[in-house]
Protein backbone atom coordinates (compact mmCIF):
# COMPACT_ATOMS: atom_id res chain seq x y z
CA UNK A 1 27.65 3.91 18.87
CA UNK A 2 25.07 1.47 19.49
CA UNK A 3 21.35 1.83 20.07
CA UNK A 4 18.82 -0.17 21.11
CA UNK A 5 15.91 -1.16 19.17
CA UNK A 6 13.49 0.93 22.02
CA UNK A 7 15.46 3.89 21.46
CA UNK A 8 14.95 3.70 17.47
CA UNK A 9 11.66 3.00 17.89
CA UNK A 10 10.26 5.83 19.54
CA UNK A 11 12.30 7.88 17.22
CA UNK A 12 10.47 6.58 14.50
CA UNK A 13 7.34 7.43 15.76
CA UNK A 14 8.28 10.61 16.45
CA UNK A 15 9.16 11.16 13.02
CA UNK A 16 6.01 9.90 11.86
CA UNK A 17 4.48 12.03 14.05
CA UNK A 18 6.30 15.16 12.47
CA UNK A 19 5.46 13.58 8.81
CA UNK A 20 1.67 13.63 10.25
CA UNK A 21 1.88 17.13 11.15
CA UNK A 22 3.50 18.51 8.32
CA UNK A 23 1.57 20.81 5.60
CA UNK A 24 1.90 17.78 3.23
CA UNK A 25 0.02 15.96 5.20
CA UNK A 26 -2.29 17.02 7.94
CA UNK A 27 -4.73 17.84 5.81
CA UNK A 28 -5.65 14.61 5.11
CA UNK A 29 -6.80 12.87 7.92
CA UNK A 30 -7.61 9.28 5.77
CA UNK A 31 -3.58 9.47 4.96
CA UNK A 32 -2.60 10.13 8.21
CA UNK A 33 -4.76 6.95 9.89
CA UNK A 34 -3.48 4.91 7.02
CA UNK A 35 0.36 6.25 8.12
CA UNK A 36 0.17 6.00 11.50
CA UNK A 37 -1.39 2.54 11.38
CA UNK A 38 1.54 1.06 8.71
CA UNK A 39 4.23 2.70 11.25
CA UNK A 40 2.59 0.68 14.29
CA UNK A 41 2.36 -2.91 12.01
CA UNK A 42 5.86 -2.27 11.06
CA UNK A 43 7.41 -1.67 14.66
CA UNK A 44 5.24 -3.72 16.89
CA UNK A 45 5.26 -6.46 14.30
CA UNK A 46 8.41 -6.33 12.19
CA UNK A 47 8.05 -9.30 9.95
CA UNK A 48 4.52 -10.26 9.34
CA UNK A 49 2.96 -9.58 6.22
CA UNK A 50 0.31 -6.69 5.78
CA UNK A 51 -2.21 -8.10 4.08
CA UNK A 52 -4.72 -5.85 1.90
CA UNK A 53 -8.10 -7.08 3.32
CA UNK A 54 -6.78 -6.11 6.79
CA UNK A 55 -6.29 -2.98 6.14
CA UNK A 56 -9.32 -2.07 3.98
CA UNK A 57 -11.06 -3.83 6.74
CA UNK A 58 -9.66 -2.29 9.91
CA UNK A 59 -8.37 1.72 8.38
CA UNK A 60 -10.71 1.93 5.28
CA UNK A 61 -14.03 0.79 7.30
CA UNK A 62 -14.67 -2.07 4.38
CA UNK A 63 -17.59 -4.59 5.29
CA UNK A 64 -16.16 -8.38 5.76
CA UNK A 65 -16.66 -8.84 2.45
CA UNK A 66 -13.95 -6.69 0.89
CA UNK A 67 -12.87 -8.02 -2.20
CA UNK A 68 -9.39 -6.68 -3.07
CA UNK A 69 -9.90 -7.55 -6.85
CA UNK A 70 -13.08 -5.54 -7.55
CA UNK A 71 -11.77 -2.27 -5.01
CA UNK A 72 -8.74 -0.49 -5.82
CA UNK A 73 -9.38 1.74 -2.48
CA UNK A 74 -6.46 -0.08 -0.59
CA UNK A 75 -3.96 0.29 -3.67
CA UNK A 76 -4.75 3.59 -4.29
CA UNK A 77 -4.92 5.39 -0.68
CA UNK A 78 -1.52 3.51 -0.67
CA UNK A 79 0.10 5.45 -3.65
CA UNK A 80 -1.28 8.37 -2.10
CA UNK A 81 0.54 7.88 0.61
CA UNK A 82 3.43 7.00 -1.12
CA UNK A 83 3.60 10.28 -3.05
CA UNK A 84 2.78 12.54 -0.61
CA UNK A 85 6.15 10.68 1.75
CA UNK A 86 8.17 12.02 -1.41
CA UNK A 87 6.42 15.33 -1.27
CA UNK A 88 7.12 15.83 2.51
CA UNK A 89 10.94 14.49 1.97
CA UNK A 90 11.77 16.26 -1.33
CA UNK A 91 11.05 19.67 0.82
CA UNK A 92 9.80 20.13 4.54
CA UNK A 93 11.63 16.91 5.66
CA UNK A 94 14.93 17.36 3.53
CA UNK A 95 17.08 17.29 6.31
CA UNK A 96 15.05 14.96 8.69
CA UNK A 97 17.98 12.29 9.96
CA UNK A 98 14.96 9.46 9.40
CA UNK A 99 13.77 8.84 6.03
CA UNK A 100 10.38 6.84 6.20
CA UNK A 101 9.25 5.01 2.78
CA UNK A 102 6.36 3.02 1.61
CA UNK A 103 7.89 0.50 -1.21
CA UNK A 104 6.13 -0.18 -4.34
CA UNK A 105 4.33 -3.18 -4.30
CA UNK A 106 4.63 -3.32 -0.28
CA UNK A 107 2.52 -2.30 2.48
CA UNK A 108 5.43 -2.73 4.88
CA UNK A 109 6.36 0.95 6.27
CA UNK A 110 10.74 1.12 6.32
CA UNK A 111 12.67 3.57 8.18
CA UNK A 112 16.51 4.07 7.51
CA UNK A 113 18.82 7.29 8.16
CA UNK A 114 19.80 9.59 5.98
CA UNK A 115 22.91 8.39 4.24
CA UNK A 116 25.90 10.41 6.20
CA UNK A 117 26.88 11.80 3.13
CA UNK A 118 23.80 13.70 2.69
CA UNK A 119 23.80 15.31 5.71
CA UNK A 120 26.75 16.28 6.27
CA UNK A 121 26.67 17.89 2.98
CA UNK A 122 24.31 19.94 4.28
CA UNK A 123 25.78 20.97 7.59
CA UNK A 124 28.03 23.40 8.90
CA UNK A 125 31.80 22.27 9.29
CA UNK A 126 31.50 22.56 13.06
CA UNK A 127 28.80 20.45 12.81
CA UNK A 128 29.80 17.21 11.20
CA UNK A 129 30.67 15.73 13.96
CA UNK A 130 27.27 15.81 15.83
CA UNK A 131 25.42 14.76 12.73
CA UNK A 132 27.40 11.60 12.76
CA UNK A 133 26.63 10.93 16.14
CA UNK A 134 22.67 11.19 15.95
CA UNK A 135 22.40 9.87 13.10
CA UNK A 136 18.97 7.62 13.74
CA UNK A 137 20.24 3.83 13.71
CA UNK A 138 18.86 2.05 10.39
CA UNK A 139 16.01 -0.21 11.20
CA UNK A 140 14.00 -2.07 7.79
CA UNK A 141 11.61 -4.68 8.67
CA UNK A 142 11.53 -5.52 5.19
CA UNK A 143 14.18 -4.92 2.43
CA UNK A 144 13.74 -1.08 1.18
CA UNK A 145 14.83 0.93 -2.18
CA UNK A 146 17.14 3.83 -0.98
CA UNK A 147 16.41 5.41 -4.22
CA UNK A 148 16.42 9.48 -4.30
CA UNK A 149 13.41 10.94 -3.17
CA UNK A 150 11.61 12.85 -6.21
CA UNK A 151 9.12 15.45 -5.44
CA UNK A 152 5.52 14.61 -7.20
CA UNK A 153 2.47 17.17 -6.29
CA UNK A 154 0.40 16.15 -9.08
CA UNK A 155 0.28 12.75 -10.62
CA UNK A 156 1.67 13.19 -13.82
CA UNK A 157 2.41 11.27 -16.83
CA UNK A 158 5.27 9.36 -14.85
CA UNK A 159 2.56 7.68 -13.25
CA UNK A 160 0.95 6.50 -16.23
CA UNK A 161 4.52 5.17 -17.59
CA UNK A 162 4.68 3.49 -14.51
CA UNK A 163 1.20 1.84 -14.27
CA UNK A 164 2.09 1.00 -17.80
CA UNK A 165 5.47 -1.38 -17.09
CA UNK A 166 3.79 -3.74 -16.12
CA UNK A 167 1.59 -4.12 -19.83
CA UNK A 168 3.91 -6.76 -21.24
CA UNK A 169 4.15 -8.80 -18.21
CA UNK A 170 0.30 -8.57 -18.11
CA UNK A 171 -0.47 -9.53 -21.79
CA UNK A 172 2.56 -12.53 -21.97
CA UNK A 173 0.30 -13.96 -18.45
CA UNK A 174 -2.99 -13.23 -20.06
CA UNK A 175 -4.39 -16.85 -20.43
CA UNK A 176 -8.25 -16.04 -18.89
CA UNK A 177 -10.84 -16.84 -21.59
CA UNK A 178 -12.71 -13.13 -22.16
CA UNK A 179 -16.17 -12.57 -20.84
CA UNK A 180 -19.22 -12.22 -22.89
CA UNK A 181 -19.64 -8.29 -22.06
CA UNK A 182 -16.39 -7.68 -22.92
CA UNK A 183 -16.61 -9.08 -26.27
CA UNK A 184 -20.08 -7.64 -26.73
CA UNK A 185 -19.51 -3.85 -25.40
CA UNK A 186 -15.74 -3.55 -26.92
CA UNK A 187 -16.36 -5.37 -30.33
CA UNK A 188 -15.96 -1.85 -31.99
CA UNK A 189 -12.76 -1.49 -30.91
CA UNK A 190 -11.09 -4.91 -31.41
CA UNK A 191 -9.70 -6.27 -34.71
CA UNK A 192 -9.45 -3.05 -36.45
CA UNK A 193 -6.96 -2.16 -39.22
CA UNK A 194 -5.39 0.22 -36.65
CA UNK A 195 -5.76 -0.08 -32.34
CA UNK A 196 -7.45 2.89 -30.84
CA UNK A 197 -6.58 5.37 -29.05
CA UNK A 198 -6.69 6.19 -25.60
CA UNK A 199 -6.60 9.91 -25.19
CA UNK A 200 -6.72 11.21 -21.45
CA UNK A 201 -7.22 14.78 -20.34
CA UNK A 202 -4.67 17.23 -19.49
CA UNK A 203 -5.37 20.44 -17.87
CA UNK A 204 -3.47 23.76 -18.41
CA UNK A 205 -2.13 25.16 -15.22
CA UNK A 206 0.29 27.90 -14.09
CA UNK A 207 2.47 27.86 -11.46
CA UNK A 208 5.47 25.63 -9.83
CA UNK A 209 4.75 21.81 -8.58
CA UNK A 210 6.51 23.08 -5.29
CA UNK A 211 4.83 26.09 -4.37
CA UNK A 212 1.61 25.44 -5.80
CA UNK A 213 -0.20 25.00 -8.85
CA UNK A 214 -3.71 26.18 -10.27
CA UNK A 215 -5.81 25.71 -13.51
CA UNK A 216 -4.46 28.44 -16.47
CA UNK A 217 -6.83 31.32 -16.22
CA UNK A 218 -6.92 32.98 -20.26
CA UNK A 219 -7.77 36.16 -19.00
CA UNK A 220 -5.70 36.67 -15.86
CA UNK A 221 -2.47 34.61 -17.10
CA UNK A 222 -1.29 36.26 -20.13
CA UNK A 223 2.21 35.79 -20.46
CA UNK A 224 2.59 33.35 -17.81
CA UNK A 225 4.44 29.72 -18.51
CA UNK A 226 1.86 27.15 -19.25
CA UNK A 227 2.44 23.38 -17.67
CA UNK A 228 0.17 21.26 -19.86
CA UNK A 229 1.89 17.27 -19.02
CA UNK A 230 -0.09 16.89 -15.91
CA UNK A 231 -3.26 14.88 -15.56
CA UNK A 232 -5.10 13.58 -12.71
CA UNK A 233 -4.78 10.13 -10.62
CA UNK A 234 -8.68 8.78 -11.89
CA UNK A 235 -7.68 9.23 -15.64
CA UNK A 236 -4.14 7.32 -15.06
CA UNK A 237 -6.00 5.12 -13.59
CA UNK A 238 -8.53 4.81 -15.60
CA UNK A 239 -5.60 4.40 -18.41
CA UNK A 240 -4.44 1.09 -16.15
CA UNK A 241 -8.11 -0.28 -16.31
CA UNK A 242 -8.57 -0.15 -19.99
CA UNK A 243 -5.53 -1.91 -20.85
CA UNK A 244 -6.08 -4.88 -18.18
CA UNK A 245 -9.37 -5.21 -20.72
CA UNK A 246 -7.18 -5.12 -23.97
CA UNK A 247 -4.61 -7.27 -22.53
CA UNK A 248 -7.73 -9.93 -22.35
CA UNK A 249 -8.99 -8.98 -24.78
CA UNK A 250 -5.13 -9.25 -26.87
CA UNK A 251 -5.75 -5.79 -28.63
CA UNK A 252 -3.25 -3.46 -28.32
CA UNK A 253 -4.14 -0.08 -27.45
CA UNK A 254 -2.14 3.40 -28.18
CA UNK A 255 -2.01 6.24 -25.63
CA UNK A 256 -1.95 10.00 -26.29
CA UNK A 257 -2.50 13.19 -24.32
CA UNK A 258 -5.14 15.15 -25.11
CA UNK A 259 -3.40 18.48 -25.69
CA UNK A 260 -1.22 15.94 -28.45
CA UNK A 261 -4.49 15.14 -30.70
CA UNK A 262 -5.30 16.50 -34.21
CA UNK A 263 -8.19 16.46 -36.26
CA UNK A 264 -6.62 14.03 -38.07
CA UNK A 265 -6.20 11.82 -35.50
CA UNK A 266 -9.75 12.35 -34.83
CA UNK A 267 -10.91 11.38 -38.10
CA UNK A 268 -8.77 8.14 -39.20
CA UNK A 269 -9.08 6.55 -35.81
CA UNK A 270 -11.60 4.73 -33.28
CA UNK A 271 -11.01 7.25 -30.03
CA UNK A 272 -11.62 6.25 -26.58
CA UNK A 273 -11.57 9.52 -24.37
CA UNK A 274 -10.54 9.58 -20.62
CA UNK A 275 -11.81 12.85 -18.86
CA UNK A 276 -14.43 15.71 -19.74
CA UNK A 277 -14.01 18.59 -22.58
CA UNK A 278 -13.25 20.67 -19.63
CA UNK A 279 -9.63 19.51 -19.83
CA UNK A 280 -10.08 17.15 -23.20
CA UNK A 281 -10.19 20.11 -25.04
CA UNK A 282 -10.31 18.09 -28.36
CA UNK A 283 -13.89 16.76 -26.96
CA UNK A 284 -15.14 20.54 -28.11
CA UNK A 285 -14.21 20.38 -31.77
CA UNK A 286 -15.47 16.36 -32.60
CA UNK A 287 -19.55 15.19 -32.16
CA UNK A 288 -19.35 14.25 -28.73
CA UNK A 289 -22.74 14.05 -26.46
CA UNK A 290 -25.71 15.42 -26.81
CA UNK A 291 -28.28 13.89 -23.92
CA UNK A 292 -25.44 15.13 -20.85
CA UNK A 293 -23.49 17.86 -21.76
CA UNK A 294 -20.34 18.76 -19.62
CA UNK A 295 -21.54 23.13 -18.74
CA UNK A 296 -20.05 25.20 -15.84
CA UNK A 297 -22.58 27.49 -13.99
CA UNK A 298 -22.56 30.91 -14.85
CA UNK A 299 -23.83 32.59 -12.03
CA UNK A 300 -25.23 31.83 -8.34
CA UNK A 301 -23.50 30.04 -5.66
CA UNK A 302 -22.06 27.20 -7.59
CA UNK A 303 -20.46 29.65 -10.37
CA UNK A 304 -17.75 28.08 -12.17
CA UNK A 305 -18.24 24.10 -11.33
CA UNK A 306 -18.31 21.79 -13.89
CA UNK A 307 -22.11 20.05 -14.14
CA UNK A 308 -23.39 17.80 -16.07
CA UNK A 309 -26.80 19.23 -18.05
CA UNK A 310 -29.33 16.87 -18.96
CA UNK A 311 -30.66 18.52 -22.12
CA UNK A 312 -34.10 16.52 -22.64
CA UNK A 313 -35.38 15.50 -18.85
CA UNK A 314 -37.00 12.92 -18.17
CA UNK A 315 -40.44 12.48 -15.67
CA UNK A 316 -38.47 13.27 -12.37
CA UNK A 317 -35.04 13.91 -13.70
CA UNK A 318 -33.28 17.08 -13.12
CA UNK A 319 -32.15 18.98 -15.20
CA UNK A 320 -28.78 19.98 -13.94
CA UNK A 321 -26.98 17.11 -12.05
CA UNK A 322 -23.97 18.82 -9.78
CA UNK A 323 -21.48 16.88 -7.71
CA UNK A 324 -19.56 18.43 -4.63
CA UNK A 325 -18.46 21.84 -4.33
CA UNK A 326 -15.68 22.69 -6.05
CA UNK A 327 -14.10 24.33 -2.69
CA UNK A 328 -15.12 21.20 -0.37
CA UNK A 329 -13.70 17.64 -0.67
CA UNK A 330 -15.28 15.65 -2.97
CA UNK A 331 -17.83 13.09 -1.98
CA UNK A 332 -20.36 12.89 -5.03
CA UNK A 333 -20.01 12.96 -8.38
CA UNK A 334 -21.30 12.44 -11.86
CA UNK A 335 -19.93 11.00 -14.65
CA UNK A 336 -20.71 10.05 -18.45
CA UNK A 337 -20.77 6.85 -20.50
CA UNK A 338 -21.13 8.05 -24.26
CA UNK A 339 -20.23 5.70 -27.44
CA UNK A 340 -20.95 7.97 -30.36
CA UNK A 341 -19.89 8.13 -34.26
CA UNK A 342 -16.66 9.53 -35.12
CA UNK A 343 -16.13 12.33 -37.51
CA UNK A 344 -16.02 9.42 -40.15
CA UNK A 345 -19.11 7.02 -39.26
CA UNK A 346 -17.36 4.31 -39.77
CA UNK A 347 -15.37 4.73 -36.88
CA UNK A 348 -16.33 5.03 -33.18
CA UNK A 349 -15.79 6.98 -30.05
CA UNK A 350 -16.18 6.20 -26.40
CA UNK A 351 -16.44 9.39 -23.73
CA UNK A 352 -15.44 8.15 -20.21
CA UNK A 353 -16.00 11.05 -18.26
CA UNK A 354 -16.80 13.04 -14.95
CA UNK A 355 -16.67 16.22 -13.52
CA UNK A 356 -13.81 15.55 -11.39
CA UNK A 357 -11.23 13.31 -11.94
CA UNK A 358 -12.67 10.50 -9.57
CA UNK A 359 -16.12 10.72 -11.50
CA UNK A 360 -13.69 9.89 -14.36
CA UNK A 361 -12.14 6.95 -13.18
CA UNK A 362 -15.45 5.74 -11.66
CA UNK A 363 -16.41 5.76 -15.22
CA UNK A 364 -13.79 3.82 -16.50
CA UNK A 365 -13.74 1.38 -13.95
CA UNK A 366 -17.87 0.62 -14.95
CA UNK A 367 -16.93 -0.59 -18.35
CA UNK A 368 -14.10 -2.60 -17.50
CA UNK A 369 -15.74 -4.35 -14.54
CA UNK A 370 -17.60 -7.60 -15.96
CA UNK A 371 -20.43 -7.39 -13.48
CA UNK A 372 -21.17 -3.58 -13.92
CA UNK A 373 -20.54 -4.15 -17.46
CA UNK A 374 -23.61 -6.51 -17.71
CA UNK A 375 -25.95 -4.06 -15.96
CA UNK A 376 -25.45 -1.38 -18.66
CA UNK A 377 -25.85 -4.13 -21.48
CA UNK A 378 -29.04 -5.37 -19.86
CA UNK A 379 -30.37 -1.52 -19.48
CA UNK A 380 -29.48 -1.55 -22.97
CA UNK A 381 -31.28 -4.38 -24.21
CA UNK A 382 -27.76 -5.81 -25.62
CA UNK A 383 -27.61 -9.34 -26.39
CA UNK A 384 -25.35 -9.69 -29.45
CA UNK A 385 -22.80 -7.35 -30.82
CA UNK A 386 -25.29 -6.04 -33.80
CA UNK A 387 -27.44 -4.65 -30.83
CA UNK A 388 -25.27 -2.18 -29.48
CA UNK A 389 -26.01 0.86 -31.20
CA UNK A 390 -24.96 4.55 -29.87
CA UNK A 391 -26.02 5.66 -26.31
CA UNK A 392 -25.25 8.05 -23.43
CA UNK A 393 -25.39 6.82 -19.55
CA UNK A 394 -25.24 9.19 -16.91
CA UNK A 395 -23.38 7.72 -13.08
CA UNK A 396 -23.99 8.74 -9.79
CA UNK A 397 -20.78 8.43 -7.85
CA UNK A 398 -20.04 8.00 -4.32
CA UNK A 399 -16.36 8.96 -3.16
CA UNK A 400 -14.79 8.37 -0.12
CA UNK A 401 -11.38 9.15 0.86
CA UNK A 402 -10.53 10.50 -2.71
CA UNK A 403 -11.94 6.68 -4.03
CA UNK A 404 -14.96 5.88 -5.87
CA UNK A 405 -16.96 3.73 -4.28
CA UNK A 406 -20.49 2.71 -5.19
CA UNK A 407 -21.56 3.77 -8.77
CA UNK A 408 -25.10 3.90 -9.73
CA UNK A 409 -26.65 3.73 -13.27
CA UNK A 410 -29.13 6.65 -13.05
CA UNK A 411 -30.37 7.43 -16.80
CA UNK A 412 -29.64 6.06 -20.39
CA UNK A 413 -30.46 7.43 -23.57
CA UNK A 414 -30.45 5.76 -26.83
CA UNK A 415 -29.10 7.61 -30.14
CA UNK A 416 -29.57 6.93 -33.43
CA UNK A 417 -26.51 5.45 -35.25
């Protein structure tokens, strides 16, 4: 049986519709504008390339003067979205007849049916015959990968491995000559005997991906399975920004979870660290900072969130800087800078780190951008490599819509080597 392209269209808004309302998604609204708005540009104008500008411009509320090089905000609400699709189809939409997909590396929304097979596996006998029959008509302004849906709650480390493909490519393409500030700030970390290492946070959490997950509580989960191979989307990304800076700068770099390091590790190499001792529990057992210490409150009405103390204030400074609630989205943060002696002196170790995992990335993103990059140098009074001696920086960060998006320098502190 036929149908006509009217007829699948409103059917595919109508699933969107029910993919809007669905507990995967209605509680982001940012996710839903961005969904809604891909399903119109697909259908109304099957075709014609989305471009990224456009929609940072016209969904994101970006100022004319986007710039899709320096802002990830497009790319990531996009993998967002992209995730939380497989989320919705992997369990409340598992027997929708229309399967709706973002493609990687595409912001062209597709729409196809269910493959008969699959539903009629999971109908009745008497049924088969009516599943056939309404099955929605495939429509796919753009080609689409019918791959099996695969349920992801939390970004995890298939993320990373995915972010990471696309290393070689990067570094056989890498032709750019390398910034000053990169070859001033990362000089400690290039032409070494050995590469660093990257080691990014992992939290410990109980529970299923499925029906929910929360942070492992000692004293309330004895006994309970621990899940420690998840971390969150700034430190993966964060992960992605430092190699595009190695890549230039033709270092390699190695890559370990935190939960993974030993002492010896520690020791023998030059560390860079993606997220706070909160979940980079190694952080607690190396010298690590001393000017903006990673605390949680012990008592009041912010008991329990992560802060960042600022143990010698300055003239006006405070001495507790706090980020959002804990129980409200996040729209501030805080986040630490910190290159500081290794257990052996002769080696070195950067911190890149906030209270939440977008303070984290914000971080990350300030030391591998060349024009923030040059701020902390001048702040810093760096001018050649001998000059840059330990220090600890403190960020203020604005988030919107789960993405960092203006970083301030707010205080610096100089340590003695």
């Amino acid at each position: 049986m036929t149908h006509s392209y009217d007829a699948g269209r409103e059917q595919y808004f109508q699933q969107v519709d029910r993919i809007i309302n669905s507990h995967s998604l209605r509680s982001s609204e940012s996710l839903c504008k961005l969904l809604r708005y891909l399903a119109e540009r697909a259908l109304d104008h099957p075709g014609v390339a989305l471009k990224e500008y456009q929609i940072a411009v016209e969904i994101l509320g970006r100022s004319g003067g986007f710039d899709p090089q320096s802002d990830s905000a497009v790319r990531v609400q996009a993998g967002r979205l992209r995730m939380k699709l497989e989320e919705y189809y992997a369990h409340e939409g598992k027997n929708d007849a229309i399967v709706v997909e973002l493609p990687k590396g595409s912001y062209a929304l597709t729409f196809h049916a269910h493959t008969p097979s699959t539903i009629l596996a999971e109908s009745a006998p008497g049924n088969r015959k009516d599943d056939r029959r309404h099955a929605a008509p495939e429509f796919s302004p753009h080609p689409s990968n019918r791959g099996r849906m695969v349920a992801v709650v939390i970004v995890s480390i298939l993320l990373g491995a995915l972010l990471w493909a696309v290393h070689e490519r990067m570094r056989a393409n890498a032709k750019d000559p390398v910034p000053a500030t990169y070859q001033l700030f990362w000089n400690r970390f290039v032409n070494r005997s050995q590469p660093p290492w990257v080691i990014f946070s992992n939290g410990s959490f109980v529970g299923r991906p499925e029906t929910g997950m929360r942070y492992f509580n000692p004293s309330a989960d004895s006994g309970a399975l621990v899940l420690d191979h998840y971390t969150g989307v700034g430190e993966v990304l964060a992960v992605h920004q430092l190699d595009q800076v190695f890549v230039l700068l033709n270092q390699p770099l190695r890559v370990k979870r935190g939960s993974l390091v030993s002492l010896d590790d520690a020791k023998n190499n030059d560390l860079i660290f993606v997220g706070s001792p909160a979940e980079n529990l190694v952080l607690l057992d190396i010298p690590g900072t001393e000017e903006f210490v990673f605390q949680r409150i012990r008592s009041g009405p912010r008991n329990g969130d992560l802060a960042v103390f600022n143990t010698h204030p300055q003239p006006g400074e405070p001495q507790i800087f706090l980020g959002s609630p804990a129980n409200k989205p996040t729209t501030e943060d805080y986040s630490v800078i910190a290159l500081v002696p290794g257990i052996d002196p002769a080696r070195s170790v950067l911190i890149l780190a906030g209270t939440t995992t977008f303070g984290t990335q914000a971080a990350a993103e300030y030391v591998c951008r060349e024009d923030s990059l040059e701020k902390l140098l001048r702040r810093l009074g760096v001018s050649k490599t001998a000059d840059l001696k330990p220090f600890e920086a403190l960020l203020h960060v604005k988030v919107t819509h789960g993405v960092p998006v203006i970083t301030d320098l707010v205080a610096i502190r100089k340590r003695a080597s």
